[in-house]
Protein backbone atom coordinates (compact mmCIF):
# COMPACT_ATOMS: atom_id res chain seq x y z
CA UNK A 1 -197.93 84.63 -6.89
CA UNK A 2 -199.06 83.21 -3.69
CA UNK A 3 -197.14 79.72 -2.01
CA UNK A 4 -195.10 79.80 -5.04
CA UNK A 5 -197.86 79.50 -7.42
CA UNK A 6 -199.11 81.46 -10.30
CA UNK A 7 -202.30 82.51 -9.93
CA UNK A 8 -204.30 83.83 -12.53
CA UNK A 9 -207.55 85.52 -12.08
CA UNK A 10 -211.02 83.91 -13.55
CA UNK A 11 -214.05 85.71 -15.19
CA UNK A 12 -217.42 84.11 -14.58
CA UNK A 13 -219.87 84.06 -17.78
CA UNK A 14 -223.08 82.32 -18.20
CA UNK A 15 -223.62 80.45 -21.85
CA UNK A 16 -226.60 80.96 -23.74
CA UNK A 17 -228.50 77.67 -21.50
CA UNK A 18 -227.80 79.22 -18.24
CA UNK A 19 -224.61 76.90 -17.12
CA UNK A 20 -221.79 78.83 -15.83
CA UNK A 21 -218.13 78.58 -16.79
CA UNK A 22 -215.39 81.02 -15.67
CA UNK A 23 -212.30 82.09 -18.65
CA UNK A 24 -208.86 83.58 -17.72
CA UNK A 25 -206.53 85.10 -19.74
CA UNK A 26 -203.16 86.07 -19.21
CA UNK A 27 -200.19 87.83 -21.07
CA UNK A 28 -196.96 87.94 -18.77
CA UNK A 29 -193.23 86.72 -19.23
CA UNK A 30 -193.66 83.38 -17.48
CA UNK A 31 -192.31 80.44 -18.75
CA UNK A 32 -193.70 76.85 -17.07
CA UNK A 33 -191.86 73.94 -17.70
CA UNK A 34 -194.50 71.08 -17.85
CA UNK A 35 -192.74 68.29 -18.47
CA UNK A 36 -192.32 67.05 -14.87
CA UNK A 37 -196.19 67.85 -14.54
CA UNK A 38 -198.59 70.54 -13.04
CA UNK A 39 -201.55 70.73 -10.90
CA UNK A 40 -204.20 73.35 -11.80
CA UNK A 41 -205.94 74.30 -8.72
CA UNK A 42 -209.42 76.25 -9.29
CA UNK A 43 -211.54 78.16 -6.72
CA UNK A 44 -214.94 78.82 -7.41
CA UNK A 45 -216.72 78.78 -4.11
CA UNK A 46 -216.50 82.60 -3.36
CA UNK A 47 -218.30 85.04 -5.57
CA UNK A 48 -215.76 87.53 -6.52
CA UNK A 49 -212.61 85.72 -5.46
CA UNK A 50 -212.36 82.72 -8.46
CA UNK A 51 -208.35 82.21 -9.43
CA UNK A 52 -206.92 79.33 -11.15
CA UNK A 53 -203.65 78.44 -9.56
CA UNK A 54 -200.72 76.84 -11.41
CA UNK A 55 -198.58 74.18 -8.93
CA UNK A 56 -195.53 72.04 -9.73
CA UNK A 57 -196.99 68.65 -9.84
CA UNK A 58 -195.87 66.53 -6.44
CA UNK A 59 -196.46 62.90 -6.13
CA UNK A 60 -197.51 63.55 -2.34
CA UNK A 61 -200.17 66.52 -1.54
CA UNK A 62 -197.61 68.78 0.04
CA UNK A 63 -196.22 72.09 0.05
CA UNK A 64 -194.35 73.21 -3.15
CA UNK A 65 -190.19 73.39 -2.03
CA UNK A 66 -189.31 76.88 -3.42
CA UNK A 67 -186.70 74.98 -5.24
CA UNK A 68 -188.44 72.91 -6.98
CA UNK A 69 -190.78 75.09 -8.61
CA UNK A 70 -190.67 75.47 -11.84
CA UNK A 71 -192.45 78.13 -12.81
CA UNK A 72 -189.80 81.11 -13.87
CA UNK A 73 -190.23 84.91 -14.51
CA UNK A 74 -188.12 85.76 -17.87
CA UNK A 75 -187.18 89.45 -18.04
């Protein structure tokens, strides 16, 4: 996780005209809560590097409080 975010690694794939689209998949003991909200951040822009990012949705674009993130590891 990176600023408190999960981050998930994307695969880029061409479909069968050409157009590219990018798929993830994940299997980890995460819960998310979404009922106050999320933001899905997704960076494309450097070959290699795509990751969809998982945020606690904020009202205001700022930082994530560590405290309010809910986004929990189960064991």
């Amino acid at each position: 996780m990176s600023n408190y975010n999960l981050s998930i690694p994307l695969t880029k794939r061409e479909d069968k005209n050409g157009k590219t689209f990018y798929i993830a998949k994940i299997k980890t003991p995460v819960q998310i809560n979404l009922e106050p909200g999320a933001t899905f951040l997704v960076f494309v822009s450097e070959d290699g590097m795509e990751e969809m990012q998982i945020a606690p949705f904020q009202e205001k674009f700022e930082r994530a409080d560590k405290k309010e993130t809910e986004i929990v590891q189960r064991r």
